[in-house]
Protein backbone atom coordinates (compact mmCIF):
# COMPACT_ATOMS: atom_id res chain seq x y z
CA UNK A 1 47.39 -9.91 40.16
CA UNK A 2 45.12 -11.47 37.36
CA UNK A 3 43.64 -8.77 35.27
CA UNK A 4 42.39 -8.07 31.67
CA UNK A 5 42.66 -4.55 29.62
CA UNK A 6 39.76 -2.39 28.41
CA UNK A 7 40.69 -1.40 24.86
CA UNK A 8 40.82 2.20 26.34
CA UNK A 9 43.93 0.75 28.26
CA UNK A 10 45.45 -1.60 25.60
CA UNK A 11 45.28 1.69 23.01
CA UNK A 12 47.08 3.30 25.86
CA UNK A 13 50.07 0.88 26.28
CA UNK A 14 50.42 1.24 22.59
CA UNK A 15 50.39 4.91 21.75
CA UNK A 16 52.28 5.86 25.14
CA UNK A 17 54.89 2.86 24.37
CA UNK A 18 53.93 1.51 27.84
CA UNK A 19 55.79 -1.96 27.90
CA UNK A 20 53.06 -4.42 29.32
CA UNK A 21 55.72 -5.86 31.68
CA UNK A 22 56.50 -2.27 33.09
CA UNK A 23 52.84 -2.72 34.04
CA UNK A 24 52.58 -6.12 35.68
CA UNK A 25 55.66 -5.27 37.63
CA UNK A 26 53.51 -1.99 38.82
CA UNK A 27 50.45 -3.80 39.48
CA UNK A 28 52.01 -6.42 41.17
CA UNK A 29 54.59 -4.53 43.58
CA UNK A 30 52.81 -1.48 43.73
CA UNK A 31 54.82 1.54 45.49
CA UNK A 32 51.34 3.42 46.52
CA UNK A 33 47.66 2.31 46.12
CA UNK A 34 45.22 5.42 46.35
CA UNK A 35 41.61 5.79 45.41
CA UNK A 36 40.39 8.12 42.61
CA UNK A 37 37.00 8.12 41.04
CA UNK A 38 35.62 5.07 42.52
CA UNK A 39 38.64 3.17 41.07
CA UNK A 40 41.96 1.89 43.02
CA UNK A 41 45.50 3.71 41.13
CA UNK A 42 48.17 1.80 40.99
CA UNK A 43 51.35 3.88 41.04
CA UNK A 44 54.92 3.29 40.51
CA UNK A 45 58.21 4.35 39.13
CA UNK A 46 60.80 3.25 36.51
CA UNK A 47 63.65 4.91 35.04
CA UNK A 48 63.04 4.98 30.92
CA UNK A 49 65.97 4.93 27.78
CA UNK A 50 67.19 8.61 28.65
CA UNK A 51 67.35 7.86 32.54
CA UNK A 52 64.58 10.00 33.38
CA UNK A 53 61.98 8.70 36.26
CA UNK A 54 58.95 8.55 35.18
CA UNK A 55 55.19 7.30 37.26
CA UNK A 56 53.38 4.84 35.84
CA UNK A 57 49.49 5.24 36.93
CA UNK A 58 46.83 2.10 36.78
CA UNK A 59 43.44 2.89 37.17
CA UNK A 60 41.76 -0.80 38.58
CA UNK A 61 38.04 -1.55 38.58
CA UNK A 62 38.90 -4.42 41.86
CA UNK A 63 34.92 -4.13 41.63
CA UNK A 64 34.81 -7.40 38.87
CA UNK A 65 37.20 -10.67 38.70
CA UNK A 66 39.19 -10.58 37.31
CA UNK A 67 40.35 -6.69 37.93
CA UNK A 68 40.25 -4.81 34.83
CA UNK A 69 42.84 -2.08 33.96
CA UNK A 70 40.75 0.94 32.59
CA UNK A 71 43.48 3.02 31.52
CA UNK A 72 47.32 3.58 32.05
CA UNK A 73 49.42 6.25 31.56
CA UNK A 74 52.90 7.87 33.22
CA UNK A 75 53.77 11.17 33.55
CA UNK A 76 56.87 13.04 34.54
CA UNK A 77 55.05 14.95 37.14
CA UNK A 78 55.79 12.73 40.32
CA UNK A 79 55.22 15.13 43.24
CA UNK A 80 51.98 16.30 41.66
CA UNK A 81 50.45 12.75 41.82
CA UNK A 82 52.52 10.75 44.83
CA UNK A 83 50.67 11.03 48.68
């Protein structure tokens, strides 16, 4: 997928330590694609340093070309968030 980062979502991958290839492997092989605010979510999982699992969550605007990542962030909290 061709996209470009708000800086909302490039000061995300910073502070959160959110390797940019951890997120073109998620937006590209997505394990679930789900709707939320007007906006698609990209989810998917990777295993981090200390072998936890963790979900990575891509909010798209697919609204523009190319798609623009508003923000990304994972969480721990997999059930809460996976449909």
């Amino acid at each position: 997928m061709e996209f470009i980062l708000s800086q909302h979502a490039q000061a995300e991958l910073i502070k959160r330590k959110i390797p940019i290839l951890i997120l073109e492997l998620i937006l590209n092989h997505p394990e679930q694609i789900i709707e939320e605010d007007g906006l698609k979510v990209y989810q998917g999982t990777f295993t981090a340093d200390n072998n936890k699992t963790y979900l990575v969550r891509a909010y798209v605007n697919d609204s523009v070309e190319p798609n623009k990542i508003v923000t990304v962030y994972f969480t721990s909290k997999l059930n809460k968030y996976r449909r």
